[in-house]
C-alpha atoms as a PDB file:
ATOM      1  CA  UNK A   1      88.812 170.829 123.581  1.00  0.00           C
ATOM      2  CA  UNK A   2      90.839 173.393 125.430  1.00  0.00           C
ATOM      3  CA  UNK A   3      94.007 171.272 123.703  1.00  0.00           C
ATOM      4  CA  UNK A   4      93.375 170.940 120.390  1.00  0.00           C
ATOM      5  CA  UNK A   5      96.171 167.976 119.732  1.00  0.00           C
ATOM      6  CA  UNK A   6      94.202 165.338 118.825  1.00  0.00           C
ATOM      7  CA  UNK A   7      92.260 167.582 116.376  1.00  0.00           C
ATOM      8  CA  UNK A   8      95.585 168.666 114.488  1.00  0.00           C
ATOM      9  CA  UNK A   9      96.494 164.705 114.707  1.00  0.00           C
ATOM     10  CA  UNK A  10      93.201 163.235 113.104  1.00  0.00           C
ATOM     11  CA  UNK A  11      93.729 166.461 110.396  1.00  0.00           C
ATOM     12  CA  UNK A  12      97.465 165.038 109.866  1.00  0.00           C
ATOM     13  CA  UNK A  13      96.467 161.372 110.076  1.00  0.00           C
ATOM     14  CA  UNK A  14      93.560 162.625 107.114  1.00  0.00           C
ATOM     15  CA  UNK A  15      96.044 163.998 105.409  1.00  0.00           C
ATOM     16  CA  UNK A  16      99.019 161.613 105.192  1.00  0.00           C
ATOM     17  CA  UNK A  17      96.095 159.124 103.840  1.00  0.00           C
ATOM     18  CA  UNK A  18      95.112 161.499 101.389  1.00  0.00           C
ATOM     19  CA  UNK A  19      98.585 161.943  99.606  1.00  0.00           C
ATOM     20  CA  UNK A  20      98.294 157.942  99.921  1.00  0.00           C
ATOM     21  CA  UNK A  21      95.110 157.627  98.313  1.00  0.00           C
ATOM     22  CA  UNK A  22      95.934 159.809  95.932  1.00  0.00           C
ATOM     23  CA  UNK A  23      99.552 158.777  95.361  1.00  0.00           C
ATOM     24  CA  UNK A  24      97.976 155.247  94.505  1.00  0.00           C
ATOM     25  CA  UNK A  25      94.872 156.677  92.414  1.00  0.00           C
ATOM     26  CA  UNK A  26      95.039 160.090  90.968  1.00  0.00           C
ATOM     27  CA  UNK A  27      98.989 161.155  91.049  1.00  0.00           C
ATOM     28  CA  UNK A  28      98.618 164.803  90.294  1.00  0.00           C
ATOM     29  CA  UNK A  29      99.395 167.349  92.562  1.00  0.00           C
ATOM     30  CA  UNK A  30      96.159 169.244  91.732  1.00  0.00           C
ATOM     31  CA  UNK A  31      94.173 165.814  92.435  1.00  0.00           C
ATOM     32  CA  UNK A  32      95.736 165.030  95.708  1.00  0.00           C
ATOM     33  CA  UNK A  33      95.204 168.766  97.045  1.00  0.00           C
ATOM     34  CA  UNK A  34      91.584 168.046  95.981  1.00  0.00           C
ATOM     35  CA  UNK A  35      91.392 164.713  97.888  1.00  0.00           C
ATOM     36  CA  UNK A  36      93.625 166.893 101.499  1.00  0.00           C
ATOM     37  CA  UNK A  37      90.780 169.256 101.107  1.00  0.00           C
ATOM     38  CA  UNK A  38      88.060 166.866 100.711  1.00  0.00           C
ATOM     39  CA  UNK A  39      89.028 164.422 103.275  1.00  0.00           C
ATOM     40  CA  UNK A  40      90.204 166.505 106.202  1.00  0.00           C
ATOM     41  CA  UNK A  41      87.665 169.969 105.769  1.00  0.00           C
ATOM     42  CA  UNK A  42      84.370 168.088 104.279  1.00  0.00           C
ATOM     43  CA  UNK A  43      84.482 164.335 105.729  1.00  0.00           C
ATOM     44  CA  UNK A  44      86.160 165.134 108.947  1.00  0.00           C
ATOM     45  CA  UNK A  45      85.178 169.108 109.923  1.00  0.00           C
ATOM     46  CA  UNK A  46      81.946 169.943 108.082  1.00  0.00           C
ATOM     47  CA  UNK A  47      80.319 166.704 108.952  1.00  0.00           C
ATOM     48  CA  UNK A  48      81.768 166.734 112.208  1.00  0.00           C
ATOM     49  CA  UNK A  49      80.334 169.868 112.713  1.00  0.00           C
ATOM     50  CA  UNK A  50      77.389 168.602 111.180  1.00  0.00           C
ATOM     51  CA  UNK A  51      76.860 165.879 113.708  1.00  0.00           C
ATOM     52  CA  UNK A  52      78.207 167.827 116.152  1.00  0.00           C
ATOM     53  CA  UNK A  53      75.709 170.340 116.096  1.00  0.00           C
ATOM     54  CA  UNK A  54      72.849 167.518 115.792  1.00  0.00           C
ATOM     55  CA  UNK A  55      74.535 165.875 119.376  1.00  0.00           C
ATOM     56  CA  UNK A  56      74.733 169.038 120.890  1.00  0.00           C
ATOM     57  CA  UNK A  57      70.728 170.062 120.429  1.00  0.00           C
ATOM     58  CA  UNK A  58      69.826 166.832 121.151  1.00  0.00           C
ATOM     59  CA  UNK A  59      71.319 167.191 124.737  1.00  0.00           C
ATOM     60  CA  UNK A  60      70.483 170.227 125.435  1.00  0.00           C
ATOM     61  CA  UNK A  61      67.233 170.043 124.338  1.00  0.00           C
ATOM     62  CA  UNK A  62      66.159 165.944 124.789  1.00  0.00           C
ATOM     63  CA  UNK A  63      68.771 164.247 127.198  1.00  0.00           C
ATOM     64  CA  UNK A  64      68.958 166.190 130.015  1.00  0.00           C
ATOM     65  CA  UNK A  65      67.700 164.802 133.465  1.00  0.00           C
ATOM     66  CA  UNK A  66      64.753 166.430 134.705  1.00  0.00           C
ATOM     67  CA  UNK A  67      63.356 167.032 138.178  1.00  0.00           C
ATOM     68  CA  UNK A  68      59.933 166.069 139.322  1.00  0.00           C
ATOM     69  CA  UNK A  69      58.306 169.149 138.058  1.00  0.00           C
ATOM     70  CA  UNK A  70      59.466 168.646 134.558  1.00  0.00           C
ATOM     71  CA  UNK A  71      62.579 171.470 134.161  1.00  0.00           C
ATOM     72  CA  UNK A  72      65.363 170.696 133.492  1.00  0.00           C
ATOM     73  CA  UNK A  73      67.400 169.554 136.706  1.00  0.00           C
ATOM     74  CA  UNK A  74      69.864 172.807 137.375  1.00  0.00           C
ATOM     75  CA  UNK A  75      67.893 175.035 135.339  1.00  0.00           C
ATOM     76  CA  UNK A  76      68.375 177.842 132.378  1.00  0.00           C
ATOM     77  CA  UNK A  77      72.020 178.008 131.104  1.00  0.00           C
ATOM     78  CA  UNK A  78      73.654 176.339 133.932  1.00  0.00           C
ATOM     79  CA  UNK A  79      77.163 173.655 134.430  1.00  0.00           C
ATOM     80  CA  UNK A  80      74.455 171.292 132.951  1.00  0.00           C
ATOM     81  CA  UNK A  81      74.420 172.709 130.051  1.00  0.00           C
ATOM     82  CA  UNK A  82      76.358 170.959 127.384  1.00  0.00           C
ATOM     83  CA  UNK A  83      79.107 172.514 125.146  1.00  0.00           C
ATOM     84  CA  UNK A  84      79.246 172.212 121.949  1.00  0.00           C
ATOM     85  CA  UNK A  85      82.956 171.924 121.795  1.00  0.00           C
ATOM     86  CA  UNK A  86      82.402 168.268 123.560  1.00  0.00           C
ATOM     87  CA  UNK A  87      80.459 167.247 121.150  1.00  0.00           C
ATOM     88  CA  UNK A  88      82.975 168.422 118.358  1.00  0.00           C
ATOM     89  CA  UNK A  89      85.283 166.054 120.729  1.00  0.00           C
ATOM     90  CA  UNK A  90      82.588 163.486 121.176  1.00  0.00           C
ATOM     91  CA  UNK A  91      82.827 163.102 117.254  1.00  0.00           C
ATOM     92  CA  UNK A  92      86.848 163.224 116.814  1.00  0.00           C
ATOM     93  CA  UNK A  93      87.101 160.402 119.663  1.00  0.00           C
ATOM     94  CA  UNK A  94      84.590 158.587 117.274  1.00  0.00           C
ATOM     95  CA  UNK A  95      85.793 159.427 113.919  1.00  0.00           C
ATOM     96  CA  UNK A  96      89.334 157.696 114.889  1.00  0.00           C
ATOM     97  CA  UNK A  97      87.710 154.216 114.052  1.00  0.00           C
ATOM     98  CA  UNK A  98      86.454 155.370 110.803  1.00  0.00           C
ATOM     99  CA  UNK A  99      90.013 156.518 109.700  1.00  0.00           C
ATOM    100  CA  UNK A 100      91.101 153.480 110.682  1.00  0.00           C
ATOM    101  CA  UNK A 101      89.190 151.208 108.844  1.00  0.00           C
ATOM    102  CA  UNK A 102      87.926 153.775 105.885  1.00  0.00           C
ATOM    103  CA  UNK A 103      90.763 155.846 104.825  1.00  0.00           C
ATOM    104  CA  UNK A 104      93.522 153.093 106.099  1.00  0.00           C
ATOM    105  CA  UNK A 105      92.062 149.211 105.727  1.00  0.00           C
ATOM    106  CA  UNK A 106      90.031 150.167 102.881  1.00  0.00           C
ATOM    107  CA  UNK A 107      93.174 150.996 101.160  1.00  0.00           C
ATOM    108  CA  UNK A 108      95.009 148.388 101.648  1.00  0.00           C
ATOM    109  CA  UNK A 109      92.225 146.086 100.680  1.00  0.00           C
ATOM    110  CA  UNK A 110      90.868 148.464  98.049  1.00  0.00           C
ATOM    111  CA  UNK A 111      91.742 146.136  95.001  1.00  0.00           C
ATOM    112  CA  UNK A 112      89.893 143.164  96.766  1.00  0.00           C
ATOM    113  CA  UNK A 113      87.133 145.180  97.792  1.00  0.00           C
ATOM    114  CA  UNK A 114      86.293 146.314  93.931  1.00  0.00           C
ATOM    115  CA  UNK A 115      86.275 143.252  92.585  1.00  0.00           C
ATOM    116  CA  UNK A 116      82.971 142.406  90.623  1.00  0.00           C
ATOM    117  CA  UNK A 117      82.011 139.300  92.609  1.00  0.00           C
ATOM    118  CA  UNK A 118      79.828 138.555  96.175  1.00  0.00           C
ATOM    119  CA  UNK A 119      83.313 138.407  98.172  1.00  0.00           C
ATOM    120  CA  UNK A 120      84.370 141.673  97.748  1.00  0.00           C
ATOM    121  CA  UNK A 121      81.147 143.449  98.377  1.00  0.00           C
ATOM    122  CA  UNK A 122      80.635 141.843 101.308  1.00  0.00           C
ATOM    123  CA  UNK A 123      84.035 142.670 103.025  1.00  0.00           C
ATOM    124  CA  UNK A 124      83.733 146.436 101.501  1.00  0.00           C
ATOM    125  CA  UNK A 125      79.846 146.729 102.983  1.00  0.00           C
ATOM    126  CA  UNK A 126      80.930 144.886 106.205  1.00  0.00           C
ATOM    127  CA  UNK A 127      83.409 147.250 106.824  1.00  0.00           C
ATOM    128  CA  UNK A 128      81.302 150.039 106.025  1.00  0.00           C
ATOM    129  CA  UNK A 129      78.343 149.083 108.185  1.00  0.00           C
ATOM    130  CA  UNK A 130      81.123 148.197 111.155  1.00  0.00           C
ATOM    131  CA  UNK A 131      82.821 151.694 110.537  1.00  0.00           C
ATOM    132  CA  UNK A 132      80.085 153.422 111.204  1.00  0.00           C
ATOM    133  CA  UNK A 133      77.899 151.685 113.382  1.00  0.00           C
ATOM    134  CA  UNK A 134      80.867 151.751 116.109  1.00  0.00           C
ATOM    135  CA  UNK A 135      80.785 155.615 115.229  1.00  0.00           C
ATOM    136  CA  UNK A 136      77.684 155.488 116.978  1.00  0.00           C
ATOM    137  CA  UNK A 137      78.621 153.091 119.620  1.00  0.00           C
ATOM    138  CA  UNK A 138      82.018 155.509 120.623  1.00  0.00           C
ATOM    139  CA  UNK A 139      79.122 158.619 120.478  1.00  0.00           C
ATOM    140  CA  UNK A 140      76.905 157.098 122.958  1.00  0.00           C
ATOM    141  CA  UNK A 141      79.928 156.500 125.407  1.00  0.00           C
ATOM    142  CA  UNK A 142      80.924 160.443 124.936  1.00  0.00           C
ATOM    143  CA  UNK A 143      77.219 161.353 125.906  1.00  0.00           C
ATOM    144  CA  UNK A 144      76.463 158.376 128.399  1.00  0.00           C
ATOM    145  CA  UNK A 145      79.303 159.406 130.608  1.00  0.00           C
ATOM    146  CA  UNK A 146      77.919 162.690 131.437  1.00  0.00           C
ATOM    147  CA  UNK A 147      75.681 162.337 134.638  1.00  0.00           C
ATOM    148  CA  UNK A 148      72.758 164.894 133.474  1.00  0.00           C
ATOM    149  CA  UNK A 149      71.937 163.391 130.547  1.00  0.00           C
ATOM    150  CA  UNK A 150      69.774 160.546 130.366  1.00  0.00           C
ATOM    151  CA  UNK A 151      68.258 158.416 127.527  1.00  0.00           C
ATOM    152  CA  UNK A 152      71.093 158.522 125.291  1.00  0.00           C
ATOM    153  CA  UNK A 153      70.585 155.206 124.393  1.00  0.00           C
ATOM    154  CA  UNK A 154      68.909 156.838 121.510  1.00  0.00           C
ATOM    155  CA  UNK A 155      71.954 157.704 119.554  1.00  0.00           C
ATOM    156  CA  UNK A 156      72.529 154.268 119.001  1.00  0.00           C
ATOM    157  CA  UNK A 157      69.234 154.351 116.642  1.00  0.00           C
ATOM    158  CA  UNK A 158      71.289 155.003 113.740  1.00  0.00           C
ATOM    159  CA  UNK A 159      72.525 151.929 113.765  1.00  0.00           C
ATOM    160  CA  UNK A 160      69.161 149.748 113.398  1.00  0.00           C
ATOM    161  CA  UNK A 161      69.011 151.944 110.079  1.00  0.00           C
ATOM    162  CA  UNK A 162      72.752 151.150 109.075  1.00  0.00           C
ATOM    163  CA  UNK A 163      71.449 146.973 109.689  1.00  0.00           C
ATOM    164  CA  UNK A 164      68.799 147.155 107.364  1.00  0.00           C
ATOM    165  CA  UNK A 165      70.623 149.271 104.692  1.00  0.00           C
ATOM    166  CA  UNK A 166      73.358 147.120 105.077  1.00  0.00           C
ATOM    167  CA  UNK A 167      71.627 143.880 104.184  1.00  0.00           C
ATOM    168  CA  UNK A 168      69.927 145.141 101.720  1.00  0.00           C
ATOM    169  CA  UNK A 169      73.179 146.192  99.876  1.00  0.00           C
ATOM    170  CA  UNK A 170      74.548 142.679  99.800  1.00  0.00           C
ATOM    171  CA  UNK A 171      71.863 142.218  96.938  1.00  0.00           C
ATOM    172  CA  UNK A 172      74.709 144.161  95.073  1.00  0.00           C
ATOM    173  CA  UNK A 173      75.096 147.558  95.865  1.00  0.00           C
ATOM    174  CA  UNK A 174      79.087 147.813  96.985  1.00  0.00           C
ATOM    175  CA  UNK A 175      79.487 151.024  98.864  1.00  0.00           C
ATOM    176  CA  UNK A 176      83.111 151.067  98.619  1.00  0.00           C
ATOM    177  CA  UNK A 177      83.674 151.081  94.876  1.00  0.00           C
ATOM    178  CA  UNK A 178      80.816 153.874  94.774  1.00  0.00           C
ATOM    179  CA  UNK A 179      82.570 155.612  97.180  1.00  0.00           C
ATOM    180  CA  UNK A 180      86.034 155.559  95.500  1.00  0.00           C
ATOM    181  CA  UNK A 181      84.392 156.290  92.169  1.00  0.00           C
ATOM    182  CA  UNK A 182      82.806 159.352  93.603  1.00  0.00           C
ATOM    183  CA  UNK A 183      86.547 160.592  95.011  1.00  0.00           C
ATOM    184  CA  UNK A 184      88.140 159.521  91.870  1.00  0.00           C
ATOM    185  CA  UNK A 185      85.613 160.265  88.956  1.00  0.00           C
END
């Protein structure tokens, strides 16, 4: 992004639900610089970068258009080319419905969604699998709107895995109360 605003908002939005999280769950001011850190350079910029990096090889390399004789439609390092920073954008646009419903929802409904019974692991793994399957939805419109790439359909993939993982975790694996044991242990 040439203005990095919404960046620096989805770092302050990160970190205002840190101090929550850890306001409610670890109240020391050692624990709750832990959780900033955590939260706004691991979840949000290393795996951004992460996926980033992934979204912006696949383009290059898998997505773009080519012409009848098999090159790549404008040729070497051309306006068809694909930056990485819009992928890095591609992936803030998509992480804001993960903050939503992970670090915000999940909070609020945190005590419900640790209970030891069916009800609770179902809500925590729904919202899970929803989180981050529309992830993948939001990343395949930052990709699909770009006229030289084609066949990016494919990021959606993800999600088929997500369905399957999902299911089998209502036979009692809850994903949020491993997750908040692994930020609060």
């Amino acid at each position: 992004r040439d203005d990095p605003s919404f960046v620096i908002l989805l770092a302050l939005f990160l970190t205002l639900s840190a101090i929550a999280w850890g306001g409610a769950y670890s109240p020391s001011f050692v624990s709750i610089l832990k959780l900033i850190l955590y939260m706004v350079f691991i979840d949000f910029f290393v795996v951004g970068a992460i996926v980033a990096t992934i979204g912006w090889v696949l383009a290059n390399n898998f997505f773009k258009k080519r012409n009848s004789y098999g090159d790549s439609t404008i040729g070497a390092v051309t306006e068809g080319d694909l930056e990485w920073a819009y992928c890095f954008d591609v992936h803030c646009n998509s992480f804001l419905v993960i903050w939503v419903l992970l670090y915000m929802v999940q909070f609020i409904l945190l005590p419900l969604l640790t209970m030891n019974n069916w009800f609770g692991l179902f809500l925590g793994n729904t919202l899970y699998f929803v989180s981050l399957s529309y992830y993948f939805v939001i990343t395949f419109y930052g990709y699909n709107a770009l006229p030289f790439l084609e066949h990016t359909q494919l990021v959606l993939f993800p999600i088929g895995i997500f369905s399957i993982l999902y299911f089998v975790s209502l036979f009692g694996f809850n994903i949020a109360k491993t997750m908040t044991n692994s930020y609060f242990s």
